[in-house]
C-alpha atoms as a PDB file:
ATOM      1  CA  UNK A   1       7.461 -62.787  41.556  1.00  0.00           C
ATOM      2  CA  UNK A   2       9.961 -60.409  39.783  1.00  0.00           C
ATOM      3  CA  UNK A   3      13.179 -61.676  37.881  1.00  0.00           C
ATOM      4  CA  UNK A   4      16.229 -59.801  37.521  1.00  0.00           C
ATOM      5  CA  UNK A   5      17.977 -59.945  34.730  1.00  0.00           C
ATOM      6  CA  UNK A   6      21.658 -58.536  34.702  1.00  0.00           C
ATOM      7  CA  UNK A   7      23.140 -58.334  31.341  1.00  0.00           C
ATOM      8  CA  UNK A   8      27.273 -57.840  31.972  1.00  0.00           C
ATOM      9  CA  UNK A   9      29.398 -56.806  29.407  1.00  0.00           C
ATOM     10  CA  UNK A  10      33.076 -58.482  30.698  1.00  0.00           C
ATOM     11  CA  UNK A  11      36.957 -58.504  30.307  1.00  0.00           C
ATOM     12  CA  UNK A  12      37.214 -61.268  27.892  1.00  0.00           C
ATOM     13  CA  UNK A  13      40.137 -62.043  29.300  1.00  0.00           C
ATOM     14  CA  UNK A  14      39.215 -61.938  32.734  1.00  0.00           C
ATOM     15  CA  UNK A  15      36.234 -64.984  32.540  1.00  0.00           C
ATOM     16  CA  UNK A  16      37.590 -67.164  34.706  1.00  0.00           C
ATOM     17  CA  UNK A  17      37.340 -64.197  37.382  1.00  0.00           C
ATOM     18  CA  UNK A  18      34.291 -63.580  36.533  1.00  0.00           C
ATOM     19  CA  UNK A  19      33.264 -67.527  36.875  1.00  0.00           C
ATOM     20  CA  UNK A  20      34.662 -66.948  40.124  1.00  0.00           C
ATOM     21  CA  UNK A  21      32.958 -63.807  41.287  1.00  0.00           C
ATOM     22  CA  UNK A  22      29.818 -65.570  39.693  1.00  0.00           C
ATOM     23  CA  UNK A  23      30.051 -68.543  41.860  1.00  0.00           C
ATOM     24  CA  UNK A  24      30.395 -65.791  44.961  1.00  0.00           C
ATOM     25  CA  UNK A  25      26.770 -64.507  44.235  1.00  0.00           C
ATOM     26  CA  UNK A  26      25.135 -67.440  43.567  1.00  0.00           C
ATOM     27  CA  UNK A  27      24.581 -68.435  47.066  1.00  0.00           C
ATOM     28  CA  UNK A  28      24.306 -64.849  48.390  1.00  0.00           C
ATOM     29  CA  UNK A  29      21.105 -64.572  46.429  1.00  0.00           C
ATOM     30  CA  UNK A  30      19.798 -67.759  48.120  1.00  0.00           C
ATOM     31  CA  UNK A  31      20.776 -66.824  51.166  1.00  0.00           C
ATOM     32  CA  UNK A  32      18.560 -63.330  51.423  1.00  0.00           C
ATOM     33  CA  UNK A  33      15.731 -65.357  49.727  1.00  0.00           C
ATOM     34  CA  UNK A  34      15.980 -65.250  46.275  1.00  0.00           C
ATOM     35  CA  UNK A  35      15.872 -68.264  43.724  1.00  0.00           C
ATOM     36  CA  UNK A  36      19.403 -67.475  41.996  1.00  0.00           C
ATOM     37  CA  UNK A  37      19.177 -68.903  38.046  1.00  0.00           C
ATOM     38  CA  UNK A  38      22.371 -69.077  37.175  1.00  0.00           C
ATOM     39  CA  UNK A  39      25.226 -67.280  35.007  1.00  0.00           C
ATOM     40  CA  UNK A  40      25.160 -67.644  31.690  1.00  0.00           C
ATOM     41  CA  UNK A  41      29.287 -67.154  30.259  1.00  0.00           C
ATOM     42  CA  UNK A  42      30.361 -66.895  26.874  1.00  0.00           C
ATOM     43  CA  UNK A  43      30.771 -70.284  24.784  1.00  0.00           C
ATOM     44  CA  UNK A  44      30.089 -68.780  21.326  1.00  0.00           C
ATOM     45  CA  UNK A  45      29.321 -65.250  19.507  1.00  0.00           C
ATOM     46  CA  UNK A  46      30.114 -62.409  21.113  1.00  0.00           C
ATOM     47  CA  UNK A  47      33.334 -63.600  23.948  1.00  0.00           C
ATOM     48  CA  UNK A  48      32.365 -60.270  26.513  1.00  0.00           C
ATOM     49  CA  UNK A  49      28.901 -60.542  27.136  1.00  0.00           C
ATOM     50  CA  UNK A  50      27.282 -62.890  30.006  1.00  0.00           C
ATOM     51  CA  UNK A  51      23.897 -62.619  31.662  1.00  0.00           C
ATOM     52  CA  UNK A  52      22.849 -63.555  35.243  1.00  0.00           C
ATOM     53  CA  UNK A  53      19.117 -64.462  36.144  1.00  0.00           C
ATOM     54  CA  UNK A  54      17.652 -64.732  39.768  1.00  0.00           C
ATOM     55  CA  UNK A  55      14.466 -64.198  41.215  1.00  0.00           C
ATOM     56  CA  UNK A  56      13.005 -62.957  44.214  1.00  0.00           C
ATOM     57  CA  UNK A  57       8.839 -62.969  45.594  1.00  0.00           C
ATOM     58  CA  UNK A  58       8.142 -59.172  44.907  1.00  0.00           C
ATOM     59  CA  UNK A  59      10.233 -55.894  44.121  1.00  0.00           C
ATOM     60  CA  UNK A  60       9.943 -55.295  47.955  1.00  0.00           C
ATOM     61  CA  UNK A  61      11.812 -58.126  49.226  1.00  0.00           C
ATOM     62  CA  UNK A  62      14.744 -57.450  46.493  1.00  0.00           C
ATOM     63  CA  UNK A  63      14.807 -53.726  47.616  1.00  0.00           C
ATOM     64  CA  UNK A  64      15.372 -56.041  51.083  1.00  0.00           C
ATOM     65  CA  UNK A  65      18.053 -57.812  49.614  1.00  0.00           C
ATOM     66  CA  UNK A  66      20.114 -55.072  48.140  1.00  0.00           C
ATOM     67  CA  UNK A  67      19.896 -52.929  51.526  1.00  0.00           C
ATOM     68  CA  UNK A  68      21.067 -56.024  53.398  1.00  0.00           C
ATOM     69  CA  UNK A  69      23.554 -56.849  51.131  1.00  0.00           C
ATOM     70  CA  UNK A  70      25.382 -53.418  51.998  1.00  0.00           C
ATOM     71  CA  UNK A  71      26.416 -54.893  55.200  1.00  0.00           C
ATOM     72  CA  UNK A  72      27.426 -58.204  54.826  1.00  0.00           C
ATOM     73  CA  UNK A  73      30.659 -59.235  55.047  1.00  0.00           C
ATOM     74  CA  UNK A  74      30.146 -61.900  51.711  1.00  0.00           C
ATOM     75  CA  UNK A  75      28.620 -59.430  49.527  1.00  0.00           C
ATOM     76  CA  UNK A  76      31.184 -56.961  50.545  1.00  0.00           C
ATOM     77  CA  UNK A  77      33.466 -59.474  49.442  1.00  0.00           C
ATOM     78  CA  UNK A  78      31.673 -60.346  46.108  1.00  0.00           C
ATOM     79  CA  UNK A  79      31.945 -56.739  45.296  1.00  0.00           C
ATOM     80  CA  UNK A  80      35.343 -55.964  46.491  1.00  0.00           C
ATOM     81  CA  UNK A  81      36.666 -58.928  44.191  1.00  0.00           C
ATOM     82  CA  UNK A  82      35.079 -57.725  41.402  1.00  0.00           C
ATOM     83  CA  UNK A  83      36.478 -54.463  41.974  1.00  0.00           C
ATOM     84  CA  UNK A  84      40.068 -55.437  42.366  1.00  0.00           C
ATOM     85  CA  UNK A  85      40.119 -57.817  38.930  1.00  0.00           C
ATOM     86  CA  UNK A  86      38.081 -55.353  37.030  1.00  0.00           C
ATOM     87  CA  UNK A  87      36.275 -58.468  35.379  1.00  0.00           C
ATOM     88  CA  UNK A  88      33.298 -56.466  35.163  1.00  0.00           C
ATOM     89  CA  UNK A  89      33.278 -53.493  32.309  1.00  0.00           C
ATOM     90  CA  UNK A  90      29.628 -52.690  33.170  1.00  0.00           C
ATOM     91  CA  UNK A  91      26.220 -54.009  33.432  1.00  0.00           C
ATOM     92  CA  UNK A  92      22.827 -53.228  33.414  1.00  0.00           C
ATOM     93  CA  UNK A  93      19.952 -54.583  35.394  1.00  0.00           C
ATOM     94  CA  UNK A  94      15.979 -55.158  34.476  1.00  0.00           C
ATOM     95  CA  UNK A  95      13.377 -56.260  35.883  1.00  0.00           C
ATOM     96  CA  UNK A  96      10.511 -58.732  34.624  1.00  0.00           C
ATOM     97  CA  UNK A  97       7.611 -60.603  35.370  1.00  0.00           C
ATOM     98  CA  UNK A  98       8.078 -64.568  34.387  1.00  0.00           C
ATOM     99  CA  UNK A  99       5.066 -66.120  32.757  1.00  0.00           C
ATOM    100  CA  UNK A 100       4.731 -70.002  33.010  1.00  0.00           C
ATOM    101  CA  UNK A 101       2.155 -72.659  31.644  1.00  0.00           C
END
């Protein structure tokens, strides 16, 4: 299993677009087979970062994901919203291995 972890630095002022572009990509991840974690939004501290976790079974099958995702209408969407409110200054994306009990 590998986790992504996105860490988004946003438009303050633009959170409740982001919520809303969040919510958009919460089911998209599902949907290509990932296990989708959640947003994480700013309550306290610093008000322009937030951090999105989701999971998928390998590296492979989120390579799958991300090629697929090109051509779907939702995704396009996703990222077409995100363009157009400029909610999102930038991010950066990592990759990690979970370890449980």
């Amino acid at each position: 299993m590998i986790t992504c972890y996105l860490h988004y630095v946003i438009d303050p002022y633009k959170l409740e677009e982001f919520e809303k572009y969040a919510k958009m990509w919460i089911p998209l991840v599902n949907k290509f087979g990932g296990t989708h974690h959640g947003y994480f939004l700013p309550q306290e501290g610093e008000n322009n970062i937030a951090i999105a976790l989701f999971s998928f079974p390998s590296l492979a099958a989120y390579e799958e994901y991300r090629i697929k995702s090109l051509d779907d209408p939702e995704c396009q969407a996703a990222f077409k919203f995100a363009e157009e409110t400029r909610c999102i200054i930038s991010y950066k994306r990592s990759f990690m291995k979970p370890v449980f009990e």
